[in-house]
C-alpha atoms as a PDB file:
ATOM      1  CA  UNK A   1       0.000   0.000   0.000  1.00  0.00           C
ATOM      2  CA  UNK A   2       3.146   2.233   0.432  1.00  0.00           C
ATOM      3  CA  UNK A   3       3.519   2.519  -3.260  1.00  0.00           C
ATOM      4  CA  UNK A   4       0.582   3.838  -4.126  1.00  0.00           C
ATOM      5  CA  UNK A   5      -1.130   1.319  -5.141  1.00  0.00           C
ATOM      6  CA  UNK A   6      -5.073   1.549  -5.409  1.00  0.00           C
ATOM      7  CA  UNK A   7      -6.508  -1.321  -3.378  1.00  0.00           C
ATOM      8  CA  UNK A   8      -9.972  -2.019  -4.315  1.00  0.00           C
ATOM      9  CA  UNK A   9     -10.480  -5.124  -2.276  1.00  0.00           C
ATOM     10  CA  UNK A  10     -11.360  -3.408   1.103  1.00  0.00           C
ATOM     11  CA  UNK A  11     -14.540  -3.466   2.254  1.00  0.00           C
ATOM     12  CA  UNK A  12     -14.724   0.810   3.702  1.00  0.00           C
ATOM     13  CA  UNK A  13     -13.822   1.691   0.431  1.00  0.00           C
ATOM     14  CA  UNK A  14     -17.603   1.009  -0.083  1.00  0.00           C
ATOM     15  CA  UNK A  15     -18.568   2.920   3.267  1.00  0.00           C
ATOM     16  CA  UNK A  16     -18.990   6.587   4.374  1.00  0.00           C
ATOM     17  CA  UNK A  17     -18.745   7.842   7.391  1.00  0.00           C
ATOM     18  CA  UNK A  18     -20.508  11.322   7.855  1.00  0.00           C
ATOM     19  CA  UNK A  19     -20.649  13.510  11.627  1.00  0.00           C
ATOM     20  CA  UNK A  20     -22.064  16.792  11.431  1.00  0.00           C
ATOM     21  CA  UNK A  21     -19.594  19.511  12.407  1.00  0.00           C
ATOM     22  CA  UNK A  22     -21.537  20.316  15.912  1.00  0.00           C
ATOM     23  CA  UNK A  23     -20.007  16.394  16.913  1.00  0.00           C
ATOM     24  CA  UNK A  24     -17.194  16.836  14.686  1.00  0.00           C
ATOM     25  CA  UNK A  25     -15.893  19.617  17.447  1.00  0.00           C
ATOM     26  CA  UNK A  26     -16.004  17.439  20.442  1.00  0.00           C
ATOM     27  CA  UNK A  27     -13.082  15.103  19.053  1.00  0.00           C
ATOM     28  CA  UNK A  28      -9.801  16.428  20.246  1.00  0.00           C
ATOM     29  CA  UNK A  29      -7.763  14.623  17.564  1.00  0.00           C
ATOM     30  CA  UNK A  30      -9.055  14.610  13.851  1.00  0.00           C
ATOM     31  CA  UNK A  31      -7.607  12.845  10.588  1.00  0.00           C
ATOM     32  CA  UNK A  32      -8.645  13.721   7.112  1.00  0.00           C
ATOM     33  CA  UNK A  33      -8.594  11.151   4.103  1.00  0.00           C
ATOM     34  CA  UNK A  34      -8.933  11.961   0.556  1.00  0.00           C
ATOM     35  CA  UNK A  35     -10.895   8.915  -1.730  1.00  0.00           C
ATOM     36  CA  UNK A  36     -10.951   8.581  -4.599  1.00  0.00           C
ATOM     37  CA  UNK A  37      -8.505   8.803  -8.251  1.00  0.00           C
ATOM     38  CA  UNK A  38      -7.949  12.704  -8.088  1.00  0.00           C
ATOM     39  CA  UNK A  39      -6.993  14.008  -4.491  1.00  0.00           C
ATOM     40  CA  UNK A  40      -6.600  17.939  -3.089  1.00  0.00           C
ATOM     41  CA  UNK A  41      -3.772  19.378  -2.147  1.00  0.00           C
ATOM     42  CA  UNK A  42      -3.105  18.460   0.893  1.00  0.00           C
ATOM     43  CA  UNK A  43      -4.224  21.518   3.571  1.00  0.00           C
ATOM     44  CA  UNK A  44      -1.719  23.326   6.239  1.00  0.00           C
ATOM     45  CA  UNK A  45      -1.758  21.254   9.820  1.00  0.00           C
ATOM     46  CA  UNK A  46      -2.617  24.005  12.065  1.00  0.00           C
END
């Protein structure tokens, strides 16, 4: 997976996982993924 490689073979990539934002500021520690082909640039840790 290192490579870069797409794996398509994993069941989440099927899954979404939505929180609206009033629960998504009660987590103190947050990671962002990027699916898909085409990904953003990645944004400033702040």
């Amino acid at each position: 997976m290192q490579k870069g490689d797409v794996v398509t073979d994993i069941k989440i990539h099927n899954e979404l996982i939505g929180l609206p934002l009033s629960a998504l500021k009660t987590i103190p520690v947050r990671v962002g993924v990027a699916g898909g082909e085409i990904k953003p640039k990645q944004l400033p840790l702040q």
